[in-house]
N, C-alpha and C. Protein backbone atom coordinates (compact mmCIF):
# COMPACT_ATOMS: atom_id res chain seq x y z
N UNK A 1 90.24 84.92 82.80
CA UNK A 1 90.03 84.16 81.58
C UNK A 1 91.14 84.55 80.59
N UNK A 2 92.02 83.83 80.01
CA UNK A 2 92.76 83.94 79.17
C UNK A 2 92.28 84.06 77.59
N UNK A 3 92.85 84.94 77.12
CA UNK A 3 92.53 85.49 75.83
C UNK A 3 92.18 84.30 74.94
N UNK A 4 92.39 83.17 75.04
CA UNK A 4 92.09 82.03 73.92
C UNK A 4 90.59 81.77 74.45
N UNK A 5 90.55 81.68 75.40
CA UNK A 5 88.88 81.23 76.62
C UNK A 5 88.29 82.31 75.57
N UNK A 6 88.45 83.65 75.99
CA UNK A 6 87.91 84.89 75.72
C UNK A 6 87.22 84.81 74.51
N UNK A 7 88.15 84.08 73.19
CA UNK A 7 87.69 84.29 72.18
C UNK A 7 87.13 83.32 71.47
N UNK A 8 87.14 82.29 72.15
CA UNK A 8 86.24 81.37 72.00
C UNK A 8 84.71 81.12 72.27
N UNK A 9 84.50 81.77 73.41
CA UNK A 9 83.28 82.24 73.99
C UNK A 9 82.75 83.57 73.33
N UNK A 10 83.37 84.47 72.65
CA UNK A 10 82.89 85.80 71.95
C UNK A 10 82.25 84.68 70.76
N UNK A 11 83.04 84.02 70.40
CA UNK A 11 82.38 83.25 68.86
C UNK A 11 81.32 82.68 69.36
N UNK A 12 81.37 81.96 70.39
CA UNK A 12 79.85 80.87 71.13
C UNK A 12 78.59 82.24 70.23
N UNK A 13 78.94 83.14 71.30
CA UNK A 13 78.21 84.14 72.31
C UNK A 13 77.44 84.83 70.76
N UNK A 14 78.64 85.47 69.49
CA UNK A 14 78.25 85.97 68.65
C UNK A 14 77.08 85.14 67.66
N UNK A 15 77.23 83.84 68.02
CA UNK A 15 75.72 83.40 66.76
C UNK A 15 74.84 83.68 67.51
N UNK A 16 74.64 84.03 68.89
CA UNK A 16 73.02 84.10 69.24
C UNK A 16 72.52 85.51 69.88
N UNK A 17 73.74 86.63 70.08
CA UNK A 17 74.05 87.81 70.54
C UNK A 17 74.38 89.04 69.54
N UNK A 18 74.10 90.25 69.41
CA UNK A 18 75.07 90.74 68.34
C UNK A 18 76.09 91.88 69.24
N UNK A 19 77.09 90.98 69.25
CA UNK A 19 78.41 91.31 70.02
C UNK A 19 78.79 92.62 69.49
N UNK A 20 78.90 93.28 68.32
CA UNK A 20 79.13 94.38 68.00
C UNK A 20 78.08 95.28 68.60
N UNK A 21 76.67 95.41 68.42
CA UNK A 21 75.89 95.68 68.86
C UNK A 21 76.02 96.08 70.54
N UNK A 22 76.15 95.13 71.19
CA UNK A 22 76.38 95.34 72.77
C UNK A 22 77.92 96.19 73.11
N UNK A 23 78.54 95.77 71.90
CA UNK A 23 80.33 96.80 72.70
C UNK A 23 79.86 98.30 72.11
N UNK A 24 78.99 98.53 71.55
CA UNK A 24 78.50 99.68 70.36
C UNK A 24 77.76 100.79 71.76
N UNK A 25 76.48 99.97 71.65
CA UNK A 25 75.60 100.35 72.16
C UNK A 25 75.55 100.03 73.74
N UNK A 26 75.83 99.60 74.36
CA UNK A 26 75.53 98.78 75.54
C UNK A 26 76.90 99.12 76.37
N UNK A 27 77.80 98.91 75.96
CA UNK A 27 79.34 98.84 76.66
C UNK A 27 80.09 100.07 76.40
N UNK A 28 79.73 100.82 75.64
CA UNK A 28 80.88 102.00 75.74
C UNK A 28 81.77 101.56 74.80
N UNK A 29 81.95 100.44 74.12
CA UNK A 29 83.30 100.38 73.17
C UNK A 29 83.94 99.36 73.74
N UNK A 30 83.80 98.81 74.85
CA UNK A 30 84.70 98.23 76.24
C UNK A 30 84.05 96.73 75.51
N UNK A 31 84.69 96.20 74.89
CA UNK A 31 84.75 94.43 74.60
C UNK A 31 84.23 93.53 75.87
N UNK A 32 85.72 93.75 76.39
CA UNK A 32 85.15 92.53 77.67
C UNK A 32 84.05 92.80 78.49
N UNK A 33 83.48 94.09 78.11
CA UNK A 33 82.20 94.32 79.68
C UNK A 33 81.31 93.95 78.61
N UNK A 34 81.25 94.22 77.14
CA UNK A 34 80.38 93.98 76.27
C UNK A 34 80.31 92.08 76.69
N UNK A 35 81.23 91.90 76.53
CA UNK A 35 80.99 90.07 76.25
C UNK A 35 80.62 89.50 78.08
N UNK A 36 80.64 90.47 79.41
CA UNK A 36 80.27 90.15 80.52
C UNK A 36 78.99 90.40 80.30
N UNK A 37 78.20 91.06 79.64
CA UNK A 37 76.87 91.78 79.53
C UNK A 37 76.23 90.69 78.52
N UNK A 38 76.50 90.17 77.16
CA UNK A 38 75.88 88.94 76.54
C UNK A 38 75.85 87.74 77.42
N UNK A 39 77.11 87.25 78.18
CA UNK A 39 76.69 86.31 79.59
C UNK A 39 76.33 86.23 80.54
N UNK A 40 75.64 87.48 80.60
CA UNK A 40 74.73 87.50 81.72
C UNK A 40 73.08 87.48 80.52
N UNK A 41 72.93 88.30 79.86
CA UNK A 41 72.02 88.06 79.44
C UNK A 41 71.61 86.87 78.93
N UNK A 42 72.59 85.91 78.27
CA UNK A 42 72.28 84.79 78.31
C UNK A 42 71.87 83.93 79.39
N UNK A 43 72.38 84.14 80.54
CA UNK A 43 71.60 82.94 81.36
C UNK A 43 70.72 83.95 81.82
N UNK A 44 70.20 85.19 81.92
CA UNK A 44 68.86 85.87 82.15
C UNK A 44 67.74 86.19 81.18
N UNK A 45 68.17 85.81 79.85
CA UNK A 45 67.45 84.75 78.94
C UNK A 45 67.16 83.54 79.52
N UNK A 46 67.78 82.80 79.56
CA UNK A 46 67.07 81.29 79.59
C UNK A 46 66.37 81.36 81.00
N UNK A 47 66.48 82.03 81.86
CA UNK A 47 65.71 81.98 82.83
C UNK A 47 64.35 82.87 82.94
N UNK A 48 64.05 83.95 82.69
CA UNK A 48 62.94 84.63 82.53
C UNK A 48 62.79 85.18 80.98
N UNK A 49 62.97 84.45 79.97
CA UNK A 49 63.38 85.14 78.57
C UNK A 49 62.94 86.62 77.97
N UNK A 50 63.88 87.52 79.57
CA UNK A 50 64.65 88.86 79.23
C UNK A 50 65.34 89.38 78.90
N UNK A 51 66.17 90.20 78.39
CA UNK A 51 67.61 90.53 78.35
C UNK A 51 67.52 92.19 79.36
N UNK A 52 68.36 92.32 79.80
CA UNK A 52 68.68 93.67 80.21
C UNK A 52 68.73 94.89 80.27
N UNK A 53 67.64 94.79 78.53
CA UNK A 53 67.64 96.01 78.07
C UNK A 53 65.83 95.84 78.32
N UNK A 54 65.21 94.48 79.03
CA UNK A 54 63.79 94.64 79.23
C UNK A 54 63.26 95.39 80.70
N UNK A 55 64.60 94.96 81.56
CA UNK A 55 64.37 95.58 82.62
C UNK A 55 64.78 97.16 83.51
N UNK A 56 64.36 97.30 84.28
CA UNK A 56 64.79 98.66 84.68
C UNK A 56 66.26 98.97 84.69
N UNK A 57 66.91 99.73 84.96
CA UNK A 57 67.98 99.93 84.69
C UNK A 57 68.15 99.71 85.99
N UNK A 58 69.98 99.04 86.11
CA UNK A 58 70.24 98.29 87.11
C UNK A 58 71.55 98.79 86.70
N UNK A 59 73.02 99.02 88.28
CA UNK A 59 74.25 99.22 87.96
C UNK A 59 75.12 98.01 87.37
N UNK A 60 74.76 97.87 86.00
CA UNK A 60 75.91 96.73 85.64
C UNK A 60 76.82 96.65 85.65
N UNK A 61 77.20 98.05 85.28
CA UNK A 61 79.03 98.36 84.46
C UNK A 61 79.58 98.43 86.24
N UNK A 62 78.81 98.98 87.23
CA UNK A 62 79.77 98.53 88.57
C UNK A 62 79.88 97.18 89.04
N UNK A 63 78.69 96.74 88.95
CA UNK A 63 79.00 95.12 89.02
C UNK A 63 80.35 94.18 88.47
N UNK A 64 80.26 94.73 86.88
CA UNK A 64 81.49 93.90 86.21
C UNK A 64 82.71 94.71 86.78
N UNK A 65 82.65 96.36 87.06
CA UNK A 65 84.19 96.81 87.47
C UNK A 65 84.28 96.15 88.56
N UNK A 66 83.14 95.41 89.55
CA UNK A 66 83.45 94.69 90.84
C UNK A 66 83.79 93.51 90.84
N UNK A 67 83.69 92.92 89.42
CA UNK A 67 84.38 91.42 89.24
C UNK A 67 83.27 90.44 89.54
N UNK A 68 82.36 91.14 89.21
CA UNK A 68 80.98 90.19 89.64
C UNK A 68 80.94 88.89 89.17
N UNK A 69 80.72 87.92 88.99
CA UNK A 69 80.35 86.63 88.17
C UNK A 69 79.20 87.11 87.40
N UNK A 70 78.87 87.39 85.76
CA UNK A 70 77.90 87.50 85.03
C UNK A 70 76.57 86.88 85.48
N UNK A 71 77.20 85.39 85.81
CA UNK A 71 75.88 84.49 85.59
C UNK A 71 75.17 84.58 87.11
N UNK A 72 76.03 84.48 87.85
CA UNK A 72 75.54 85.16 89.71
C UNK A 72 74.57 86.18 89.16
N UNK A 73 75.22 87.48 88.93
CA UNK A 73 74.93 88.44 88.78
C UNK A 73 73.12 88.05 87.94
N UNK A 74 73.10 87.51 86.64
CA UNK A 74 72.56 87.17 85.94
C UNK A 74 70.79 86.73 87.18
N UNK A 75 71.41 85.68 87.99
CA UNK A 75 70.78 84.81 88.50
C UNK A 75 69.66 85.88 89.75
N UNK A 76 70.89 86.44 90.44
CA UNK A 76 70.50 87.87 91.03
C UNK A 76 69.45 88.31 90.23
N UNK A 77 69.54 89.15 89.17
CA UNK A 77 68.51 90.28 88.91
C UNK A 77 67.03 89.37 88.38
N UNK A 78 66.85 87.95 87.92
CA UNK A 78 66.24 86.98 87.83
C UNK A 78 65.56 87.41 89.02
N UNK A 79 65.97 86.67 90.25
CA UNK A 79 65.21 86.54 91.56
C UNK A 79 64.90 87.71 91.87
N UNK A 80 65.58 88.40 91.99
CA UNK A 80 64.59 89.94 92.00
C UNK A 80 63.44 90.48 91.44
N UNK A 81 63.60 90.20 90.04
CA UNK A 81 62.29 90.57 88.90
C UNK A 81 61.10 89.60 89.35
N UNK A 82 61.48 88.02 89.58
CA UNK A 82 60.68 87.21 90.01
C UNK A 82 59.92 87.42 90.84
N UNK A 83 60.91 87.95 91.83
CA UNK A 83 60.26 88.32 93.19
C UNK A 83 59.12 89.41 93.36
N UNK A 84 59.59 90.77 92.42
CA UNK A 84 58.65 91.48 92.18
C UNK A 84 57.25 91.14 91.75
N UNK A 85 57.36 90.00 91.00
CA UNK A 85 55.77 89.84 90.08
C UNK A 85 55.22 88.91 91.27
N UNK A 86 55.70 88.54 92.21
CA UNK A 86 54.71 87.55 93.17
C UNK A 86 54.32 87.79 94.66
């Protein structure tokens, strides 16, 4: 993603996320894993309306050093949690 993408999507991401918050707390300081971590929680919001910090702890930060797709990724821990409750 090129830095114009990048920062266009941090602005999307920041009215409904608090992007400082997640590079703070959540990311280590690390921006881009911060803004891989609001897009995943966003589509793992709209699908079980969780965020990441509802569920067990899961290896994220290797996921994104693995180049994961957020929203895969996202979709993943969904069907898993799902799977658990049924």
């Amino acid at each position: 993603m090129d830095p114009e993408q990048k920062a266009a999507l941090r602005a999307e991401l920041a009215r409904r996320f608090p992007l400082k918050q997640y590079t703070a707390e959540y990311a280590g300081g690390d921006e881009d894993f911060a803004l891989w971590l609001a897009l995943m929680d966003a589509r793992l919001y709209r699908r079980t309306f969780v965020t990441h910090r509802d569920l067990p702890d899961r290896p994220y930060r290797d996921e994104y050093d693995a180049g994961t797709d957020p929203i895969d990724y996202a979709d993943e821990v969904a069907d898993d949690e799902l799977d658990a409750l049924i």
